[in-house]
PDB file of N, CA and C in Angstrom:
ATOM      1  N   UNK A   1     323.827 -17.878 -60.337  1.00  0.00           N
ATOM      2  CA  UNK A   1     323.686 -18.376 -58.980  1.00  0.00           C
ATOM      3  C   UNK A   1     323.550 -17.185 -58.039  1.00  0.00           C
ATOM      4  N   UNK A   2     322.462 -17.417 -57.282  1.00  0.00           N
ATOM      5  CA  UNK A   2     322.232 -16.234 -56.057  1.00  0.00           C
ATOM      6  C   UNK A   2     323.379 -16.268 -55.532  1.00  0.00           C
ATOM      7  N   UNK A   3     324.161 -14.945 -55.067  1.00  0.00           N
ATOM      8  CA  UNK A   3     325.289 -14.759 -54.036  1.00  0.00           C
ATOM      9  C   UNK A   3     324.969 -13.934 -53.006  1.00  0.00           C
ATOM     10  N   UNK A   4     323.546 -12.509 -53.166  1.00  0.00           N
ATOM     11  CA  UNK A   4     323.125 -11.732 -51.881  1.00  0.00           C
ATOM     12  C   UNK A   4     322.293 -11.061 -52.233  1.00  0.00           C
ATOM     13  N   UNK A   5     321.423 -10.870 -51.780  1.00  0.00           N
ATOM     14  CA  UNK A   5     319.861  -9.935 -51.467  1.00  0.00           C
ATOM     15  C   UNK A   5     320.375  -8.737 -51.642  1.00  0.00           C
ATOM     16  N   UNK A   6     319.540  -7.635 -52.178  1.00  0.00           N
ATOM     17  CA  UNK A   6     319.237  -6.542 -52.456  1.00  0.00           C
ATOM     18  C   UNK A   6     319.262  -6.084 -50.577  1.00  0.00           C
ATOM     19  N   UNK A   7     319.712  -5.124 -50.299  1.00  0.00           N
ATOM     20  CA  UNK A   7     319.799  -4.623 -49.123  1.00  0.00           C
ATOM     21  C   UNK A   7     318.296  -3.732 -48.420  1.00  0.00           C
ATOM     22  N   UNK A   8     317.657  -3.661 -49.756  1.00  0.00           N
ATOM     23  CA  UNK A   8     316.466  -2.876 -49.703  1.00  0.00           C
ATOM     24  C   UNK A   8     315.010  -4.238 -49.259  1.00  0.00           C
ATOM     25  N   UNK A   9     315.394  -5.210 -49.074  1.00  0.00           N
ATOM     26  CA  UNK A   9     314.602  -6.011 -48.631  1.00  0.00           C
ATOM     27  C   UNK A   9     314.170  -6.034 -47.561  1.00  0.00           C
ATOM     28  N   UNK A  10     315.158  -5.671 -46.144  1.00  0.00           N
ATOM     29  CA  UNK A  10     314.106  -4.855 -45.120  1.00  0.00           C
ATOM     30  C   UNK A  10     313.086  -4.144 -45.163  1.00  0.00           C
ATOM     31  N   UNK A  11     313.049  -3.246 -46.557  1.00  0.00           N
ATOM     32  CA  UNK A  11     311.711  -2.056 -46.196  1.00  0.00           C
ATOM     33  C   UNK A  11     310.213  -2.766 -46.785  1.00  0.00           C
ATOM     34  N   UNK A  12     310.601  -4.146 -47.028  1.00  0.00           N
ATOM     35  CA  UNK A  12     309.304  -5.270 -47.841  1.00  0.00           C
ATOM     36  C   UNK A  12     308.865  -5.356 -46.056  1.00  0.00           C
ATOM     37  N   UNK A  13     308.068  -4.364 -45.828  1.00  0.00           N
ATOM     38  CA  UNK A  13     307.646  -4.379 -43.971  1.00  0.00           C
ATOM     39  C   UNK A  13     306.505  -5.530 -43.709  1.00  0.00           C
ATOM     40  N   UNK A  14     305.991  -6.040 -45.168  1.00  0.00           N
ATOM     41  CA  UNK A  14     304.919  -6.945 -45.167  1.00  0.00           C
ATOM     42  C   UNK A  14     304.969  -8.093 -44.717  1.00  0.00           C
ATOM     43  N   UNK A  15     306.720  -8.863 -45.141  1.00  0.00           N
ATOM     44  CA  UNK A  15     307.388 -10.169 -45.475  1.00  0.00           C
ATOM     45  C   UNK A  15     307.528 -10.571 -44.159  1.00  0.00           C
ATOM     46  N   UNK A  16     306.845 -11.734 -44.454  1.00  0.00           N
ATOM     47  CA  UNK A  16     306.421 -12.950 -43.308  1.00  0.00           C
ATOM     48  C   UNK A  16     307.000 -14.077 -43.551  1.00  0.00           C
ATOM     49  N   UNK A  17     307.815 -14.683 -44.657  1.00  0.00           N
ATOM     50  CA  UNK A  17     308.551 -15.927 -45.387  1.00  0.00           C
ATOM     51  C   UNK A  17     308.805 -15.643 -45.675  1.00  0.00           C
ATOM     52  N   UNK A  18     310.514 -16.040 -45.716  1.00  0.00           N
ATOM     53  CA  UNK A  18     312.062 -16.032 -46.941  1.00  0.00           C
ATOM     54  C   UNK A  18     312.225 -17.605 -47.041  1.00  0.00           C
ATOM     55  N   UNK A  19     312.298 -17.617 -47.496  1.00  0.00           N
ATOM     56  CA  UNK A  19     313.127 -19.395 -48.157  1.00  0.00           C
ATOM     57  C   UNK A  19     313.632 -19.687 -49.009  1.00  0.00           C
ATOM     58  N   UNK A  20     314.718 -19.715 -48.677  1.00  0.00           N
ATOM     59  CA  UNK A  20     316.164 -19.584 -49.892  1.00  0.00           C
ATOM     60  C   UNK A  20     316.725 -20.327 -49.714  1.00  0.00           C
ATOM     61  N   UNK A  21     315.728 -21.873 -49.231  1.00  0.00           N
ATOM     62  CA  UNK A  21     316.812 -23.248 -49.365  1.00  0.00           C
ATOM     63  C   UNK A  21     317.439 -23.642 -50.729  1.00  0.00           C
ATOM     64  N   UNK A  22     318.610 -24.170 -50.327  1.00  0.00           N
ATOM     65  CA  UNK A  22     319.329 -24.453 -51.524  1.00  0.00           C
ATOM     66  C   UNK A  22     319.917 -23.634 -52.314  1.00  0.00           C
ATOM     67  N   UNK A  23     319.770 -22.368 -51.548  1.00  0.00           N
ATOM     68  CA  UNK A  23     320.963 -21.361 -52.472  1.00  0.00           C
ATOM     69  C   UNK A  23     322.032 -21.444 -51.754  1.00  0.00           C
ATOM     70  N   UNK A  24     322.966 -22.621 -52.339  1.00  0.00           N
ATOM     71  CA  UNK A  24     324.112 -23.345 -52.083  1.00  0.00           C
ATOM     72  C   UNK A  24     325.347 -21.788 -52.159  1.00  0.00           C
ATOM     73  N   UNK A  25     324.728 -20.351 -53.155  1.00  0.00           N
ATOM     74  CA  UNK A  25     325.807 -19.952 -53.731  1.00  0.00           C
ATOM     75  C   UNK A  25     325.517 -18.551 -52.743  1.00  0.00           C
ATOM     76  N   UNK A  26     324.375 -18.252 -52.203  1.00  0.00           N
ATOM     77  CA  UNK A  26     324.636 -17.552 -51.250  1.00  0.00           C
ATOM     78  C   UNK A  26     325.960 -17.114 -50.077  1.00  0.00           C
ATOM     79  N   UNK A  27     326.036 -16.182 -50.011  1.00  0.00           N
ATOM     80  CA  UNK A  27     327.253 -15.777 -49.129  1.00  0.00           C
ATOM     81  C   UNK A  27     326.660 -14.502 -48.006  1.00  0.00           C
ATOM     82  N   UNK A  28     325.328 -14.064 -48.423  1.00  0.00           N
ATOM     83  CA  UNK A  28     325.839 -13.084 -47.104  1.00  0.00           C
ATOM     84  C   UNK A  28     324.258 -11.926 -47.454  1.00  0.00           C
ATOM     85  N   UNK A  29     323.510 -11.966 -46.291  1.00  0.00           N
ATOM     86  CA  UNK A  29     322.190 -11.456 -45.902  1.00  0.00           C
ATOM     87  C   UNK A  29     322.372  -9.688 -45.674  1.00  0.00           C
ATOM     88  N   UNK A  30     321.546  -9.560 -46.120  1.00  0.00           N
ATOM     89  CA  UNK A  30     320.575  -7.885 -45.959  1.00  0.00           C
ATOM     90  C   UNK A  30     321.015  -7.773 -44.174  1.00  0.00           C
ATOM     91  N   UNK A  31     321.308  -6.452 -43.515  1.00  0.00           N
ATOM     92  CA  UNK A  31     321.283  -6.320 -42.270  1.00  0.00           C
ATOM     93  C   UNK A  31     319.664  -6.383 -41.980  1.00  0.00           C
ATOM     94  N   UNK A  32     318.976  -5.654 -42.688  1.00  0.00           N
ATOM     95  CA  UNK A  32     317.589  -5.322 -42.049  1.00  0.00           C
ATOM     96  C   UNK A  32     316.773  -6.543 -42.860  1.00  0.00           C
ATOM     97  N   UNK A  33     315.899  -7.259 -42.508  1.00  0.00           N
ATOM     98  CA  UNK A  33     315.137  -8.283 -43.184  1.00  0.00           C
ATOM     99  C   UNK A  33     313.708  -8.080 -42.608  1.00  0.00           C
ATOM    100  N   UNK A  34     313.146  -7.156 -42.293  1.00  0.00           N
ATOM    101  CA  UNK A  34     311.724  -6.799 -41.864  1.00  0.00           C
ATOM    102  C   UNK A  34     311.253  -7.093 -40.736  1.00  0.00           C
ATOM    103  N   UNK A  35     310.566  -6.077 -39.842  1.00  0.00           N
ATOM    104  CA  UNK A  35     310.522  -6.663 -38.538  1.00  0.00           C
ATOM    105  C   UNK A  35     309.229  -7.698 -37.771  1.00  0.00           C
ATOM    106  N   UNK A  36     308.384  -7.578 -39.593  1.00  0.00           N
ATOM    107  CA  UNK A  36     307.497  -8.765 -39.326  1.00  0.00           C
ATOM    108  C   UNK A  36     307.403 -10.234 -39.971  1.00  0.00           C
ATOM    109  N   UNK A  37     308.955 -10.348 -40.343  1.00  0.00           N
ATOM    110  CA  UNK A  37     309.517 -12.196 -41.107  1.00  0.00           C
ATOM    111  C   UNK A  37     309.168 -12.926 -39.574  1.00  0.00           C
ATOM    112  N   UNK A  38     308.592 -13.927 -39.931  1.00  0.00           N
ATOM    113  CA  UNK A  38     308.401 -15.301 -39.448  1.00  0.00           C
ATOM    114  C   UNK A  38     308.862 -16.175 -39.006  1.00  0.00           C
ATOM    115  N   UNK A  39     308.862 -16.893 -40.509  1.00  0.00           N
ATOM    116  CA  UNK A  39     309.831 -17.749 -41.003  1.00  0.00           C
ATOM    117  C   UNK A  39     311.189 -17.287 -42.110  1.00  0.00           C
ATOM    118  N   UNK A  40     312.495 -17.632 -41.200  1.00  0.00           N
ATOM    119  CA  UNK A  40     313.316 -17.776 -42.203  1.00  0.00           C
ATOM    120  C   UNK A  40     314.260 -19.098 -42.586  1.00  0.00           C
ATOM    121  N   UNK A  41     314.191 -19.494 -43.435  1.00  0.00           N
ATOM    122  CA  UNK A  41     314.506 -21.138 -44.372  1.00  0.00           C
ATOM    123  C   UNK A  41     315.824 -20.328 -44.955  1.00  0.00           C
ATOM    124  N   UNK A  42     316.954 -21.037 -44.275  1.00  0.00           N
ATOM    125  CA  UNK A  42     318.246 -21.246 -44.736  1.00  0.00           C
ATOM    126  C   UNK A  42     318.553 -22.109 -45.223  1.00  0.00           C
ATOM    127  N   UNK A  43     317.627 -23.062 -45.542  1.00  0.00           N
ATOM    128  CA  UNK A  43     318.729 -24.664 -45.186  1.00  0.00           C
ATOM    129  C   UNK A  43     319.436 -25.086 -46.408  1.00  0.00           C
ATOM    130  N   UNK A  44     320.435 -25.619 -46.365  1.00  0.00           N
ATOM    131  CA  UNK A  44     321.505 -25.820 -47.041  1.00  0.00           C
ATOM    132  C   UNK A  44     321.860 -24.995 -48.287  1.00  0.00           C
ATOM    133  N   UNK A  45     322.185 -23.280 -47.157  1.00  0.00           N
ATOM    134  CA  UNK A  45     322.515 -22.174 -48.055  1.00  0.00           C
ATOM    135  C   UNK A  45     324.379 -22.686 -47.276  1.00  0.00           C
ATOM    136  N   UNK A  46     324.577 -23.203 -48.040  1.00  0.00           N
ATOM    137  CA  UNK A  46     326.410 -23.810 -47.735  1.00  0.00           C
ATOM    138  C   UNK A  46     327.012 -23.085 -47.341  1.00  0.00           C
ATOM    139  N   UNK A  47     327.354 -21.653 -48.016  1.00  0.00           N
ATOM    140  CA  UNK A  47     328.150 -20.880 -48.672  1.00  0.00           C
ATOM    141  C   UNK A  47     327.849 -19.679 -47.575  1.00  0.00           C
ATOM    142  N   UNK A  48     326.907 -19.780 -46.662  1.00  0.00           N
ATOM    143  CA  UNK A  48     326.755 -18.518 -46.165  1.00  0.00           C
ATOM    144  C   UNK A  48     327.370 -18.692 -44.774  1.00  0.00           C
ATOM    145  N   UNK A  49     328.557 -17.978 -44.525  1.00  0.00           N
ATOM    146  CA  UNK A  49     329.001 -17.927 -43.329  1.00  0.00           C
ATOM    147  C   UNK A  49     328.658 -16.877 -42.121  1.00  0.00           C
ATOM    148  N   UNK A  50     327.950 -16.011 -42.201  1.00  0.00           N
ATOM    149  CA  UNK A  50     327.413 -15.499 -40.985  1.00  0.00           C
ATOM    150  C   UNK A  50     325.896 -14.991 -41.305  1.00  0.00           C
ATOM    151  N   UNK A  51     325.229 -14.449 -40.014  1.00  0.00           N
ATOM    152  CA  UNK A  51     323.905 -14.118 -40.323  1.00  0.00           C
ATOM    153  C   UNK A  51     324.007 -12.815 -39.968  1.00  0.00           C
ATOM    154  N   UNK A  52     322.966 -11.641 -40.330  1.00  0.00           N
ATOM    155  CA  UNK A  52     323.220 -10.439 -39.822  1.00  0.00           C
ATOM    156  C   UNK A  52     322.766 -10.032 -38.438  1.00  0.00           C
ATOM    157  N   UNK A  53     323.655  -9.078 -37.784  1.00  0.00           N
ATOM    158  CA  UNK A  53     323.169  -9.237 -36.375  1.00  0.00           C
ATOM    159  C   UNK A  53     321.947  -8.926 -35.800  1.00  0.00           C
ATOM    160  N   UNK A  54     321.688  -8.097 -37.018  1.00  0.00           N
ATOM    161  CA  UNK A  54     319.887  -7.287 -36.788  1.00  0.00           C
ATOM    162  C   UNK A  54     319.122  -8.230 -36.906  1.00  0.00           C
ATOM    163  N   UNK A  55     319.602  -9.751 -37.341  1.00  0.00           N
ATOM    164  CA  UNK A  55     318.390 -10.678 -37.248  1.00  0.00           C
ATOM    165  C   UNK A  55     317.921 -10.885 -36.029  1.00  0.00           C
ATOM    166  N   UNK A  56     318.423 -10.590 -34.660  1.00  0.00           N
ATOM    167  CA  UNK A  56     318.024 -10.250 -33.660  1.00  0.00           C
ATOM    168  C   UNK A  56     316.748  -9.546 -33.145  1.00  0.00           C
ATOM    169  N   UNK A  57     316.295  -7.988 -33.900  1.00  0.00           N
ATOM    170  CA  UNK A  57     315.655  -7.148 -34.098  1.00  0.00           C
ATOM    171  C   UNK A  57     314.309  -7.972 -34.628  1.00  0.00           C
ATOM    172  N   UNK A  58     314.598  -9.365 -35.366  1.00  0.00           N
ATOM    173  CA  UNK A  58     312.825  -9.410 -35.880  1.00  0.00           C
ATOM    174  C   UNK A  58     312.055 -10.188 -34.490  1.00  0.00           C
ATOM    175  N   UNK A  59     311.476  -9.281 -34.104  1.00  0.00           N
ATOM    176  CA  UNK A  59     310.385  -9.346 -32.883  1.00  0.00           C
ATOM    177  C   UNK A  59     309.478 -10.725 -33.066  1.00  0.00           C
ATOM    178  N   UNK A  60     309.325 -10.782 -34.490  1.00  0.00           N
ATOM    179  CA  UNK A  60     308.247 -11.940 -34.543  1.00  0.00           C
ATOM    180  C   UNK A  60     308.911 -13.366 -34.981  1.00  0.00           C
ATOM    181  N   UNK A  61     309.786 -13.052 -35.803  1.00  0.00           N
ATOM    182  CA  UNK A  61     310.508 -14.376 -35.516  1.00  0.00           C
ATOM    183  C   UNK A  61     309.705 -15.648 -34.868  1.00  0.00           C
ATOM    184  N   UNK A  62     309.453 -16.739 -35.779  1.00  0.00           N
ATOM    185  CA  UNK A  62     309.106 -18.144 -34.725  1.00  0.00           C
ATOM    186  C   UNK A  62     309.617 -19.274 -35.565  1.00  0.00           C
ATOM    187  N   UNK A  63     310.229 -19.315 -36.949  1.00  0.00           N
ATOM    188  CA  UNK A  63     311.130 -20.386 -37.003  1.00  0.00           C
ATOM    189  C   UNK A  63     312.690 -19.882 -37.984  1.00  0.00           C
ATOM    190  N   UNK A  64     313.242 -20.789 -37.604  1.00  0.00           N
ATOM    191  CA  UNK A  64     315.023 -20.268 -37.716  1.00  0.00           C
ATOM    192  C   UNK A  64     315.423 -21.212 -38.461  1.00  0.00           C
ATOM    193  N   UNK A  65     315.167 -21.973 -39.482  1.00  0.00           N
ATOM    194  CA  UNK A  65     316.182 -23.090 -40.237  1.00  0.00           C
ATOM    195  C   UNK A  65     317.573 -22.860 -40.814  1.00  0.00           C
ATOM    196  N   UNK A  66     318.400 -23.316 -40.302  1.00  0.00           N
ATOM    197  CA  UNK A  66     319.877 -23.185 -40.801  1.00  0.00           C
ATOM    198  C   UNK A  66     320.358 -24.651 -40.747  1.00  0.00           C
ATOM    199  N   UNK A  67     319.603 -25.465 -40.828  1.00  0.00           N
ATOM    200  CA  UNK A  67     320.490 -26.743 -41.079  1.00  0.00           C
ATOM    201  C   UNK A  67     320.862 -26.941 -42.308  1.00  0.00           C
ATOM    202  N   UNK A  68     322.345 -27.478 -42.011  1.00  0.00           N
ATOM    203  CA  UNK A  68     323.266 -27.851 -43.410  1.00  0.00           C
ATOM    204  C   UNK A  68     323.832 -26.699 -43.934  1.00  0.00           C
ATOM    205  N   UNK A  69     324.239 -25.274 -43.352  1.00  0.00           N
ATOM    206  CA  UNK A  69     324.553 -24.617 -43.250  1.00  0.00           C
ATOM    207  C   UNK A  69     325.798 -24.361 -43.008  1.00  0.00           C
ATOM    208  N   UNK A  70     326.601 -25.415 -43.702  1.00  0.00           N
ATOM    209  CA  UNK A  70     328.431 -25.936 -43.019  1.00  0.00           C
ATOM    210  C   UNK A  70     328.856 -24.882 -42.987  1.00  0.00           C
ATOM    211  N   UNK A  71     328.990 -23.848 -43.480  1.00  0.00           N
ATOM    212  CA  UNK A  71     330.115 -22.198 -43.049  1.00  0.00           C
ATOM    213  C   UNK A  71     329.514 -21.419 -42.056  1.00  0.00           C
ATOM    214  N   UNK A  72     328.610 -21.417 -41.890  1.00  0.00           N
ATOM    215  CA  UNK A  72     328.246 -20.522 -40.640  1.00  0.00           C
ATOM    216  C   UNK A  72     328.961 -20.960 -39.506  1.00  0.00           C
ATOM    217  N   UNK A  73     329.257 -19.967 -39.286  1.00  0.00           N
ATOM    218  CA  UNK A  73     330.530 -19.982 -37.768  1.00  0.00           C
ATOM    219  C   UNK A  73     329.563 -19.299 -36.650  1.00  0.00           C
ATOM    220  N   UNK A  74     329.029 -18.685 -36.653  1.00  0.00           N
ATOM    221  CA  UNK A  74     328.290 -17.867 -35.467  1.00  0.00           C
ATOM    222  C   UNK A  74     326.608 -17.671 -35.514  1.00  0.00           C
ATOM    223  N   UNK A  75     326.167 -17.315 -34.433  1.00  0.00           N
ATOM    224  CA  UNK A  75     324.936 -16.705 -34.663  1.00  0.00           C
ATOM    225  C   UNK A  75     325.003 -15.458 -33.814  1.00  0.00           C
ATOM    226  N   UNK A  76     323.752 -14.218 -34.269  1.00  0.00           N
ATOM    227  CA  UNK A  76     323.918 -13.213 -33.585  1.00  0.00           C
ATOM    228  C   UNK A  76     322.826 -13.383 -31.944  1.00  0.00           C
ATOM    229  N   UNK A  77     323.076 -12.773 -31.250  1.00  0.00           N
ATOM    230  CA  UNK A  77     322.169 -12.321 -30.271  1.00  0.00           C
ATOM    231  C   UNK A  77     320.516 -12.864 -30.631  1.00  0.00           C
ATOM    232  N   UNK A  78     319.870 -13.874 -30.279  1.00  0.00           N
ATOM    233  CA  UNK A  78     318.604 -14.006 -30.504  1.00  0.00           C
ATOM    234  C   UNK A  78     317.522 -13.465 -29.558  1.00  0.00           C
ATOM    235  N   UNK A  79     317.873 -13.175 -28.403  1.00  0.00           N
ATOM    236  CA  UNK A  79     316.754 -12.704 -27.111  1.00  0.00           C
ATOM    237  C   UNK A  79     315.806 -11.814 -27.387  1.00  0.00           C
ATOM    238  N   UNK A  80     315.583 -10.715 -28.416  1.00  0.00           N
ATOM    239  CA  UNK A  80     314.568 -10.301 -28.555  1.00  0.00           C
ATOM    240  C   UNK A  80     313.800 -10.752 -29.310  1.00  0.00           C
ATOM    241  N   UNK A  81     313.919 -11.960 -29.838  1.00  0.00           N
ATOM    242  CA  UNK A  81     313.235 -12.742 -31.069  1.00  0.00           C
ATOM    243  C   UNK A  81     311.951 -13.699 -29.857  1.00  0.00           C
ATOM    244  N   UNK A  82     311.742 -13.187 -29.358  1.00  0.00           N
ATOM    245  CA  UNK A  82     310.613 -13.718 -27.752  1.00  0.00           C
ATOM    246  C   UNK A  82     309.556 -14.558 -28.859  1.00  0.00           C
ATOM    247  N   UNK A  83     308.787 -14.502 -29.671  1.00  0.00           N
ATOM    248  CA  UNK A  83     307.842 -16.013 -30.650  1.00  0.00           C
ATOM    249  C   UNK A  83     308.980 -16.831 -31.168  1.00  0.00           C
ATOM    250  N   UNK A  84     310.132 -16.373 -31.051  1.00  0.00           N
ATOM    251  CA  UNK A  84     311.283 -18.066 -31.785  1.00  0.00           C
ATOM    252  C   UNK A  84     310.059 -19.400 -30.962  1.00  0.00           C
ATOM    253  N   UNK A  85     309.955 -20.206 -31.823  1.00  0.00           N
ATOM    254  CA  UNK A  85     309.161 -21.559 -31.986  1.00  0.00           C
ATOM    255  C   UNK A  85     310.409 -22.747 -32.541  1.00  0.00           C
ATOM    256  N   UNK A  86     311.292 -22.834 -33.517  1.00  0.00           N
ATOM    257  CA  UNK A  86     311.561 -23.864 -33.663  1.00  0.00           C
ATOM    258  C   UNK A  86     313.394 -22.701 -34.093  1.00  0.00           C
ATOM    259  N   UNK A  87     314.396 -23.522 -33.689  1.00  0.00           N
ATOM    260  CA  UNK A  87     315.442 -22.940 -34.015  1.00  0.00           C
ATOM    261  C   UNK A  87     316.364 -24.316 -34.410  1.00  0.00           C
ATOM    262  N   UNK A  88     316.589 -24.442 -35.835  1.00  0.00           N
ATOM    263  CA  UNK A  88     316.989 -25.683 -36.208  1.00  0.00           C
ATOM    264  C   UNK A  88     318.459 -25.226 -37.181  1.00  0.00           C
ATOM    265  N   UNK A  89     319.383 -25.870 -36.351  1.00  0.00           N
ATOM    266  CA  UNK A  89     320.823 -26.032 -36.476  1.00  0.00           C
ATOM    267  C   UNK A  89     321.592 -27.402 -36.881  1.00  0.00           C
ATOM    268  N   UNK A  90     320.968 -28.589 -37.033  1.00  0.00           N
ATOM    269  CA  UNK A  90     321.357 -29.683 -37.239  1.00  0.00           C
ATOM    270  C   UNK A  90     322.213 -29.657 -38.864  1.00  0.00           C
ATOM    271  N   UNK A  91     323.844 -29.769 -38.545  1.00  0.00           N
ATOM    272  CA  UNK A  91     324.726 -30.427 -39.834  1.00  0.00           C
ATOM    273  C   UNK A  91     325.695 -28.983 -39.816  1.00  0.00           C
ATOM    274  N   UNK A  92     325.299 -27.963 -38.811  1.00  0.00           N
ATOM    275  CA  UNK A  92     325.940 -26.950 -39.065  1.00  0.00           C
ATOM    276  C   UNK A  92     327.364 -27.484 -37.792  1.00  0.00           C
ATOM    277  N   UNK A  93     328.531 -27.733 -38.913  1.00  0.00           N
ATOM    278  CA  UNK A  93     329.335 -28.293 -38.534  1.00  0.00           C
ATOM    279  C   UNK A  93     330.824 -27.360 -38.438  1.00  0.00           C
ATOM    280  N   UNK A  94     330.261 -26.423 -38.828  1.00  0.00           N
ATOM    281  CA  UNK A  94     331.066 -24.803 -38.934  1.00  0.00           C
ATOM    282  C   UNK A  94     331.211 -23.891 -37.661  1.00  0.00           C
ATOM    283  N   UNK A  95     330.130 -24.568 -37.016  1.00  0.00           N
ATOM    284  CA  UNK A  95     329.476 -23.538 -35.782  1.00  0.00           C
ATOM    285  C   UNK A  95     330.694 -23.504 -34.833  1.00  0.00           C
ATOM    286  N   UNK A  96     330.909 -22.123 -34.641  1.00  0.00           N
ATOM    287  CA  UNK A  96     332.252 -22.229 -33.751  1.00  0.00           C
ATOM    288  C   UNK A  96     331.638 -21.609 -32.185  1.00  0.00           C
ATOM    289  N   UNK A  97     330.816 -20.469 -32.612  1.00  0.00           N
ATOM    290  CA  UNK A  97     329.749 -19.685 -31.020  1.00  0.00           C
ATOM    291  C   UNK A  97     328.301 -19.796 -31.287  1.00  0.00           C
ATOM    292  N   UNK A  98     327.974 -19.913 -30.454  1.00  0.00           N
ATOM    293  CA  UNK A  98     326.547 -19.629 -30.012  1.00  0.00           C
ATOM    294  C   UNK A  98     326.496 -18.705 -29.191  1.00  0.00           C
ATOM    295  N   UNK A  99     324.868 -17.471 -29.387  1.00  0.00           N
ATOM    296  CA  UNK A  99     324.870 -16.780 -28.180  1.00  0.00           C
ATOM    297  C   UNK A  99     324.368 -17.220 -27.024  1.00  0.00           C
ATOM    298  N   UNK A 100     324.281 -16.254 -25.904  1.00  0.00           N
ATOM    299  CA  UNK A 100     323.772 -16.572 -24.597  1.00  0.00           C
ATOM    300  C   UNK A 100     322.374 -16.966 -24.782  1.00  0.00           C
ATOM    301  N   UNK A 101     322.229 -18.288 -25.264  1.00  0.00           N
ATOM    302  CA  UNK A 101     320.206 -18.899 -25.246  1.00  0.00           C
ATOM    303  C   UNK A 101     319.729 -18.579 -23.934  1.00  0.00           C
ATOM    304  N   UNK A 102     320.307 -18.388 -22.732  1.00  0.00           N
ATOM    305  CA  UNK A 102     319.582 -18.823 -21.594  1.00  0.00           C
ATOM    306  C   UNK A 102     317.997 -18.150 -21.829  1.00  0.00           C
ATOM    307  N   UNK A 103     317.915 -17.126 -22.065  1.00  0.00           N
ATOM    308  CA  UNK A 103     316.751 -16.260 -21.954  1.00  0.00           C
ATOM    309  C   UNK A 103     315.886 -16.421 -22.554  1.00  0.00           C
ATOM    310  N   UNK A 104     316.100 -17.689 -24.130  1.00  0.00           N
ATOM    311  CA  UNK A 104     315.418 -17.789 -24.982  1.00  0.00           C
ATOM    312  C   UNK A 104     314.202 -19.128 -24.528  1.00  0.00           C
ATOM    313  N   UNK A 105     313.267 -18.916 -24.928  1.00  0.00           N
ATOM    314  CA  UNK A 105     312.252 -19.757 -24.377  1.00  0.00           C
ATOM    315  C   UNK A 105     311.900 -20.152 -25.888  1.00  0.00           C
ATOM    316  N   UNK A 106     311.571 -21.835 -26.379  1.00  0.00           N
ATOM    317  CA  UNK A 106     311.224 -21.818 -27.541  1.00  0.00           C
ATOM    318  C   UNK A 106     310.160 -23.548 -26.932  1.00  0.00           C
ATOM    319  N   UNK A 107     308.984 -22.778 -27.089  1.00  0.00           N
ATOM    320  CA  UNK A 107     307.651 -24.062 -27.511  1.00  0.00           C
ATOM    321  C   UNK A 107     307.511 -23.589 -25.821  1.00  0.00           C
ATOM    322  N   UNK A 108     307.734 -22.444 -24.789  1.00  0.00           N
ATOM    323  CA  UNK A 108     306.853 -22.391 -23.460  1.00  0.00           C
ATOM    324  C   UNK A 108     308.019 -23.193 -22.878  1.00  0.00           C
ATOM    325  N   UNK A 109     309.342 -23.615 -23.183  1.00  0.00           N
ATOM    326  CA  UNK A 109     310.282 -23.554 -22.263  1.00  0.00           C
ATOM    327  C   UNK A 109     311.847 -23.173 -22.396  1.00  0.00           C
ATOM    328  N   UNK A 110     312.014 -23.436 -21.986  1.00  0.00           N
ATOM    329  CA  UNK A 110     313.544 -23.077 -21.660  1.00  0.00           C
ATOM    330  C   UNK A 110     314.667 -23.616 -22.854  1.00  0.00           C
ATOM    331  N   UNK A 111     315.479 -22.780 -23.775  1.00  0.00           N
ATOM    332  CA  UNK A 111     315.816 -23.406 -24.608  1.00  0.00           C
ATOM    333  C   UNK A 111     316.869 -24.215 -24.051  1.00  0.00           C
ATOM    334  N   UNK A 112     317.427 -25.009 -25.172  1.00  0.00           N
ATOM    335  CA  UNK A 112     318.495 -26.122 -24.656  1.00  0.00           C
ATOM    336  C   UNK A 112     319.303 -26.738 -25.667  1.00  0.00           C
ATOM    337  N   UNK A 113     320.734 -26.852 -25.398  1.00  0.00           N
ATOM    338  CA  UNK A 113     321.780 -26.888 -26.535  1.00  0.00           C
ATOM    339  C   UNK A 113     322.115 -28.228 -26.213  1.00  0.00           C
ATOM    340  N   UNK A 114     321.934 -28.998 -27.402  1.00  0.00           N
ATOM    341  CA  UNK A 114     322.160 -30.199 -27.205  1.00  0.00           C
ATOM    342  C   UNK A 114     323.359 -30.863 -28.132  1.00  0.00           C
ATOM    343  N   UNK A 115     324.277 -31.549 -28.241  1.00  0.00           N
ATOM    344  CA  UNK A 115     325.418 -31.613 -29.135  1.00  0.00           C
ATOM    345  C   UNK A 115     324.426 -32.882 -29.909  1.00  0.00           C
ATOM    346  N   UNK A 116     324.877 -32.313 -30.937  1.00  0.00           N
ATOM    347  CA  UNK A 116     324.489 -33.658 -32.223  1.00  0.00           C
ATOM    348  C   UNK A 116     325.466 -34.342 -32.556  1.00  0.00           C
ATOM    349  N   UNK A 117     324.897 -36.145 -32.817  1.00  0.00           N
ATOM    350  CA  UNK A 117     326.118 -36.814 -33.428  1.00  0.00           C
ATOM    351  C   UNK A 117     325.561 -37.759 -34.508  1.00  0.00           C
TER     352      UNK A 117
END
């Protein structure tokens, strides 16, 4: 069972898609993940309770899946991630902070935290 990425996966400078849904056994991400990833597909990595803060740093960034993501307690700083397009959090029932979204604009407006039930 996957438990964590090779740390050397940042210098893959090419990588535009990660998707590591369903690695239930995951626990814990590379600081650097390339500063031209896309898309990154968490979803129902269970087991992983935080993200690294440098996920901040990917400039191109435009979708974020972490739903079903029950241990994640936090997210880092997203504001320089300016192409975020879709940032999907639904089932993450772990979530204890969020950062300051105000600044984040996702689809040409203004993002917006909405409680799920």
């Amino acid at each position: 069972m996957l438990s964590t990425l090779p740390q050397r996966l940042g210098e893959c400078i090419h990588l535009q898609t990660l998707c590591l849904r369903h690695c239930r056994g995951l626990t814990s991400l590379p600081q650097r993940l390339g500063v031209r990833l896309q898309t990154l597909d968490l979803t129902e990595c269970r087991a992983l309770s935080s993200l690294p803060e440098r996920l901040g740093d990917c400039v191109a960034l435009q979708g974020l899946f972490l739903n079903h993501c029950s241990s994640l307690f936090s997210l880092p700083q997203l504001d320089k991630c300016v192409e975020l397009q879709e940032l999907d959090l639904r089932g993450c029932e772990g979530l204890a902070h969020l950062p300051d979204l105000s600044d984040l604009w996702i689809n040409s407006a203004p993002a917006t935290v909405a409680e799920a039930h």
